[in-house]
PDB file of N, CA and C in Angstrom:
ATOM      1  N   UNK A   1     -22.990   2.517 -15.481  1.00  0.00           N
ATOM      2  CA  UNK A   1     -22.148   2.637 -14.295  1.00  0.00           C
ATOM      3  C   UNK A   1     -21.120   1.504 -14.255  1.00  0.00           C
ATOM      4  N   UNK A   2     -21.721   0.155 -14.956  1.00  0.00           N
ATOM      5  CA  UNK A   2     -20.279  -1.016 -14.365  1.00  0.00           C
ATOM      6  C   UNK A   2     -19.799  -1.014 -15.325  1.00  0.00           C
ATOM      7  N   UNK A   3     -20.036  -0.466 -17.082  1.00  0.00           N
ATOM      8  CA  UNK A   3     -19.120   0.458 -17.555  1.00  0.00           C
ATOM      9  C   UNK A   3     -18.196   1.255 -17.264  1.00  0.00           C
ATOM     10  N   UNK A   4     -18.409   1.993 -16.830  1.00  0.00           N
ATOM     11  CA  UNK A   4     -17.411   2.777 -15.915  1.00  0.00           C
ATOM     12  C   UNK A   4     -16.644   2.629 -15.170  1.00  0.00           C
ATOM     13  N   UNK A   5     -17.377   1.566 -14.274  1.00  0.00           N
ATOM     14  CA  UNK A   5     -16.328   1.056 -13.239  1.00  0.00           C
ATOM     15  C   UNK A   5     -15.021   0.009 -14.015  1.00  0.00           C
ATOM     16  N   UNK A   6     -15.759  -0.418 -15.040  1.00  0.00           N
ATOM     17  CA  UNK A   6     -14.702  -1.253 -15.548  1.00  0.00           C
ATOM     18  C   UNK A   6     -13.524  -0.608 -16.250  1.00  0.00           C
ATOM     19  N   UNK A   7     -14.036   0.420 -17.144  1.00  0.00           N
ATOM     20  CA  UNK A   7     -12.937   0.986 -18.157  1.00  0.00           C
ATOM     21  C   UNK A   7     -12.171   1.732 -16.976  1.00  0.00           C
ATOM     22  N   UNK A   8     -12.627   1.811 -15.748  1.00  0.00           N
ATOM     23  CA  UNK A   8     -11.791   2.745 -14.418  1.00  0.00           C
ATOM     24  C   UNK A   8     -10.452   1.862 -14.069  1.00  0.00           C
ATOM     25  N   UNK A   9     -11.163   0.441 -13.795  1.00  0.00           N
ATOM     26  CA  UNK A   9     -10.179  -0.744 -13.524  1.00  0.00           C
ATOM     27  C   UNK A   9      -9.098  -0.955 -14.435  1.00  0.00           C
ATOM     28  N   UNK A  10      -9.501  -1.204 -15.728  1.00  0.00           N
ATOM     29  CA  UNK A  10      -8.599  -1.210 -16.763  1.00  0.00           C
ATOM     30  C   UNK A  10      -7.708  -0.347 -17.201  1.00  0.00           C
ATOM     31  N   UNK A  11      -7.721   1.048 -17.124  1.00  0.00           N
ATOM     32  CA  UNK A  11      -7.023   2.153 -17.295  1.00  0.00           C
ATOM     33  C   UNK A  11      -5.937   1.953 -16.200  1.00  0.00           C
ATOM     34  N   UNK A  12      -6.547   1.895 -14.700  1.00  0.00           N
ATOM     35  CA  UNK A  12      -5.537   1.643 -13.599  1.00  0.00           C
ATOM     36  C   UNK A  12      -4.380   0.824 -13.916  1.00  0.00           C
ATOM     37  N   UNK A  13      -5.030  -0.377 -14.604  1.00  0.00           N
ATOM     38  CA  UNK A  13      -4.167  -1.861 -14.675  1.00  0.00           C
ATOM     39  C   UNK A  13      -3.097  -1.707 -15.787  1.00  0.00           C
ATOM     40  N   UNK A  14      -3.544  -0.733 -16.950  1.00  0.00           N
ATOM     41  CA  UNK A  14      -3.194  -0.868 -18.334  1.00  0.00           C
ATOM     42  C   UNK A  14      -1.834   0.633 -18.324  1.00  0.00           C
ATOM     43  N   UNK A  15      -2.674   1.883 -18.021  1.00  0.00           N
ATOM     44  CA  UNK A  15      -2.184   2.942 -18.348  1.00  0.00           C
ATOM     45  C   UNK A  15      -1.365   4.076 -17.137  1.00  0.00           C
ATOM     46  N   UNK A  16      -1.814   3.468 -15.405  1.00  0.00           N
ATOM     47  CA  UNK A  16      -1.093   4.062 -14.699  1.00  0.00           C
ATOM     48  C   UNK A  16       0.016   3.312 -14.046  1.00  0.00           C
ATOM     49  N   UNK A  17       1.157   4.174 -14.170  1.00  0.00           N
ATOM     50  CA  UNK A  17       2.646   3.713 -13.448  1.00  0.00           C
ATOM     51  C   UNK A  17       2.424   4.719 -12.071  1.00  0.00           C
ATOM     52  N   UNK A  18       3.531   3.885 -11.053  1.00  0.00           N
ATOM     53  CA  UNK A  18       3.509   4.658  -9.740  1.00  0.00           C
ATOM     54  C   UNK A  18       5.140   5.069  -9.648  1.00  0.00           C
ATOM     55  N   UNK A  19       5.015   5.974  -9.154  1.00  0.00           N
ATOM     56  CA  UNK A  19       6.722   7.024  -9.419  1.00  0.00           C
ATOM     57  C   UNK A  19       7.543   5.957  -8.402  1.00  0.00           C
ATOM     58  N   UNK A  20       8.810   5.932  -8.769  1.00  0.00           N
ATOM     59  CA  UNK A  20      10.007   5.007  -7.880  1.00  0.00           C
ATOM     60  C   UNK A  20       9.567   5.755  -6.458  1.00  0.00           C
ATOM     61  N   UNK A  21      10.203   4.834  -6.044  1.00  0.00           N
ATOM     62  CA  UNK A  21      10.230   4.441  -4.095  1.00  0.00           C
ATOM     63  C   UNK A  21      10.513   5.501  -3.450  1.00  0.00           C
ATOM     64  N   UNK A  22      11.657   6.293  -4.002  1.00  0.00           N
ATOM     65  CA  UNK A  22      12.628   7.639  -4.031  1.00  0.00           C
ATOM     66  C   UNK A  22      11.602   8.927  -3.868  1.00  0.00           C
ATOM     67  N   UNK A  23      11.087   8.879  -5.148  1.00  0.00           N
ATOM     68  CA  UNK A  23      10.421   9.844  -5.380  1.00  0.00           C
ATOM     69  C   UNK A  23       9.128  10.157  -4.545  1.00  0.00           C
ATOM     70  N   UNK A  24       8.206   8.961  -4.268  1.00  0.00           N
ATOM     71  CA  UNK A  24       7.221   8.792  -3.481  1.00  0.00           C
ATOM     72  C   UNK A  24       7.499   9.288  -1.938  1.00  0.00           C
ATOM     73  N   UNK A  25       8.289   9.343  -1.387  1.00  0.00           N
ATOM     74  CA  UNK A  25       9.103   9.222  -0.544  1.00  0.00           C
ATOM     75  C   UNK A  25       9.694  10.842  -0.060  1.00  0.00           C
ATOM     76  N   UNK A  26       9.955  11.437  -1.188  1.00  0.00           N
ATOM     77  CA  UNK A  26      10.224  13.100  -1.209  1.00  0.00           C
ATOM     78  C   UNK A  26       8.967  13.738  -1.164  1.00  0.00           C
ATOM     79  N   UNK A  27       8.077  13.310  -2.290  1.00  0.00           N
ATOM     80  CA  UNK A  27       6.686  13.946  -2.056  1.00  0.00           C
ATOM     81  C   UNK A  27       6.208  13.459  -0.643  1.00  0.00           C
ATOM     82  N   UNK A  28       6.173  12.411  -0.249  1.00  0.00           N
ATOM     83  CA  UNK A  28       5.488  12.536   1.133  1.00  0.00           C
ATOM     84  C   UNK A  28       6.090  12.965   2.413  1.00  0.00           C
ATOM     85  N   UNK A  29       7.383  13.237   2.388  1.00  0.00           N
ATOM     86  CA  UNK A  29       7.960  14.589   3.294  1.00  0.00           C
ATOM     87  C   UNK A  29       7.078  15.749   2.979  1.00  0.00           C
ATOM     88  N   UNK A  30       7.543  16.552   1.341  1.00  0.00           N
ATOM     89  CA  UNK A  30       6.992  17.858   1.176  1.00  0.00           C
ATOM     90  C   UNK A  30       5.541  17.864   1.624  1.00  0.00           C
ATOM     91  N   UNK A  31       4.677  16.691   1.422  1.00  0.00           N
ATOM     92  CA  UNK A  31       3.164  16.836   1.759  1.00  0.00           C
ATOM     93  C   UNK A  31       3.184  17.150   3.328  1.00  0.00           C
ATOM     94  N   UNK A  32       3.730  16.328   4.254  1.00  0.00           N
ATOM     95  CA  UNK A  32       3.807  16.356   5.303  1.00  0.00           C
ATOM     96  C   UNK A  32       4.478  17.756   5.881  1.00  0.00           C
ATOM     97  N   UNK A  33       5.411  18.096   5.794  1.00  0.00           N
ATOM     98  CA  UNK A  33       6.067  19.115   6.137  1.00  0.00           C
ATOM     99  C   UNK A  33       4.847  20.674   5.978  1.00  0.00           C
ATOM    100  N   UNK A  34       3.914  20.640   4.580  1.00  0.00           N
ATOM    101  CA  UNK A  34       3.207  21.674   4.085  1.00  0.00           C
ATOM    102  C   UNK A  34       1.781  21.050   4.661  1.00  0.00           C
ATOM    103  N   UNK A  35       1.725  20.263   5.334  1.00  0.00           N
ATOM    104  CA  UNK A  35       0.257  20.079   6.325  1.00  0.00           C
ATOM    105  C   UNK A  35       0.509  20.435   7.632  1.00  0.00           C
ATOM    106  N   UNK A  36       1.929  20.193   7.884  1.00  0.00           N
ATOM    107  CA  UNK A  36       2.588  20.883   9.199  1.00  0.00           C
ATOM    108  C   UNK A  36       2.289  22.320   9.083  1.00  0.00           C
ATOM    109  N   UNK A  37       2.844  22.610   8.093  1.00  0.00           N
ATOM    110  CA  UNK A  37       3.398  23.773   7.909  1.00  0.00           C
ATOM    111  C   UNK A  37       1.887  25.325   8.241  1.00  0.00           C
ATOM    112  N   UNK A  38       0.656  24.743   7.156  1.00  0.00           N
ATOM    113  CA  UNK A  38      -0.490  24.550   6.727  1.00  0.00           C
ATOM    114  C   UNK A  38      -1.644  24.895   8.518  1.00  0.00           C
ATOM    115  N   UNK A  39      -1.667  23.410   9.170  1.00  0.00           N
ATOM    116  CA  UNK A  39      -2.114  23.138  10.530  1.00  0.00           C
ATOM    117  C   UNK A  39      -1.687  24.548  11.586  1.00  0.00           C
ATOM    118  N   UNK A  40      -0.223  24.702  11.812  1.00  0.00           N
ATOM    119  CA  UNK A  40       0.317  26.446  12.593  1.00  0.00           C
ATOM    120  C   UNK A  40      -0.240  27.306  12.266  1.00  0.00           C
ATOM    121  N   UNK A  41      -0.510  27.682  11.042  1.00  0.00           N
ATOM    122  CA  UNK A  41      -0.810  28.964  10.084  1.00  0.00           C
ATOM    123  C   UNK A  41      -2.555  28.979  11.032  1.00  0.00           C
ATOM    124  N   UNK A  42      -3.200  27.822  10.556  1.00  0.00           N
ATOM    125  CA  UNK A  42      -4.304  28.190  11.044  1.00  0.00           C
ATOM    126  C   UNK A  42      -4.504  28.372  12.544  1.00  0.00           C
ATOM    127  N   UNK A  43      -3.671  27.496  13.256  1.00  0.00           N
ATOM    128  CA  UNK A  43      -3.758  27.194  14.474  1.00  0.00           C
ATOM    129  C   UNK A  43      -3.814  29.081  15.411  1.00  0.00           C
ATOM    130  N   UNK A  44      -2.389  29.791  14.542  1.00  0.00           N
ATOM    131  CA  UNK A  44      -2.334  30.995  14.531  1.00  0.00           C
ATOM    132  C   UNK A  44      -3.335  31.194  14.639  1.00  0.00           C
ATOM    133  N   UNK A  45      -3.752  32.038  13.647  1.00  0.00           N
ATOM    134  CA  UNK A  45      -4.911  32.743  12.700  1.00  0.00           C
ATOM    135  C   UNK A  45      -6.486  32.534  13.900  1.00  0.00           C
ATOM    136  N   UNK A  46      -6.551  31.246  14.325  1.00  0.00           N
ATOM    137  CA  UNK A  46      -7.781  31.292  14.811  1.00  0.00           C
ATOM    138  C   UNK A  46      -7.577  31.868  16.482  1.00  0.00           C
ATOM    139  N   UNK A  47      -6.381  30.966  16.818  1.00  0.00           N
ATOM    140  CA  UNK A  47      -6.070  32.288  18.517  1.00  0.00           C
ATOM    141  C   UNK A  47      -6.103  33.440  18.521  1.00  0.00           C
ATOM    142  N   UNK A  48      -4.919  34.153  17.425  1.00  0.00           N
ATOM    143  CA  UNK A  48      -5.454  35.583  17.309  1.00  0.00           C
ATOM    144  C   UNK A  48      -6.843  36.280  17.265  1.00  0.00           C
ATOM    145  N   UNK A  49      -7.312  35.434  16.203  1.00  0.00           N
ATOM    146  CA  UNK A  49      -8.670  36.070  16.231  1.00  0.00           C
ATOM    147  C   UNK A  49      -9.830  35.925  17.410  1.00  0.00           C
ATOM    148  N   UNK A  50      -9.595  34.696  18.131  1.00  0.00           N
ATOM    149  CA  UNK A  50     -10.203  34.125  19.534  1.00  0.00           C
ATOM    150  C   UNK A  50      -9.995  35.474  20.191  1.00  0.00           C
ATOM    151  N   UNK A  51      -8.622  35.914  20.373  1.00  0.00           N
ATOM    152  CA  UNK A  51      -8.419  36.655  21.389  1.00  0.00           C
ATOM    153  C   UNK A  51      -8.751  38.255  21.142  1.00  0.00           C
ATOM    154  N   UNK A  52      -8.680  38.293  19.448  1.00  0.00           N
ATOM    155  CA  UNK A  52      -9.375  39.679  19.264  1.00  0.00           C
ATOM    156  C   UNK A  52     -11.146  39.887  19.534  1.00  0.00           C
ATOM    157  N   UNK A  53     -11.575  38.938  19.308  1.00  0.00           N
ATOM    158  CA  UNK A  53     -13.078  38.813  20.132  1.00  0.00           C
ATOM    159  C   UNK A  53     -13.168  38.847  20.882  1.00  0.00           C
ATOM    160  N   UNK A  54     -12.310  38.122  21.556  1.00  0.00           N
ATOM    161  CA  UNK A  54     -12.280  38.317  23.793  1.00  0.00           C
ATOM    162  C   UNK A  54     -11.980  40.076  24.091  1.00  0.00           C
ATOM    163  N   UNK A  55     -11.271  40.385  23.340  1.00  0.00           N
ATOM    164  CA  UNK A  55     -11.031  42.130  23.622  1.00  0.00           C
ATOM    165  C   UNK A  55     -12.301  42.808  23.264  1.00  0.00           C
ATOM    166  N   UNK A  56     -12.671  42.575  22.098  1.00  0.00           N
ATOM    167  CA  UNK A  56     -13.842  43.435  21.876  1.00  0.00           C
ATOM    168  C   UNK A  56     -14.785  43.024  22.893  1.00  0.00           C
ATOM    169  N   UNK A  57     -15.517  41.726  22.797  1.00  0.00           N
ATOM    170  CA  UNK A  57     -16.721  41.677  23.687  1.00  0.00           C
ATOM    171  C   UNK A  57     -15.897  42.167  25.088  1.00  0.00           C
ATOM    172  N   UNK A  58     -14.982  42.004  25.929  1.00  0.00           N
ATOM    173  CA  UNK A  58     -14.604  42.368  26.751  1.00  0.00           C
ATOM    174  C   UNK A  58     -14.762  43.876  27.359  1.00  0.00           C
ATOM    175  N   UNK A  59     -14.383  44.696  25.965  1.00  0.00           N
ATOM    176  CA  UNK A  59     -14.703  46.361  26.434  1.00  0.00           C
ATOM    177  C   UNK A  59     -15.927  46.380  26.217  1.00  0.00           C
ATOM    178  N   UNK A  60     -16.754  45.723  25.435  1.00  0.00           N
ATOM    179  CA  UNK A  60     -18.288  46.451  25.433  1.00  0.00           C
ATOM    180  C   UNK A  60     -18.677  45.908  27.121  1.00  0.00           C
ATOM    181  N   UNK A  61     -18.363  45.008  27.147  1.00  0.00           N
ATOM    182  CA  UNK A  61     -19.169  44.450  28.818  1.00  0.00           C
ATOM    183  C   UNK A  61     -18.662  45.167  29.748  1.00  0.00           C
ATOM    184  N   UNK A  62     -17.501  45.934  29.602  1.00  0.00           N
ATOM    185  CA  UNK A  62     -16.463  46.599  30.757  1.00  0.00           C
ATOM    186  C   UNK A  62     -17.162  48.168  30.473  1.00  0.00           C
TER     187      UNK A  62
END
């Protein structure tokens, strides 16, 4: 395991670059915008369906 953890550290230190300022920066609009985007969809999806249950149980009790 502290094998691992080490060759983890070293790879980080040795072999990963982080994308310019720019770029980081566009992706975290698009992320944001498509968690926005993402969050409605469901937000939808679960009222509708809230309210298609309220109809059904509604006529069986009526």
């Amino acid at each position: 395991m502290l094998t691992y953890i080490k060759e983890s550290i070293d790879e980080l230190k040795n072999n990963v670059t982080l994308p310019p300022r720019e770029e980081s920066t566009n992706l975290m609009v698009v992320v944001a915008v498509f968690s926005i985007i993402f969050a409605l969809a469901t937000w939808g999806v679960d009222t509708l369906l809230g309210e298609l249950i309220l109809l059904y149980f509604n006529s069986i009790i009526n």
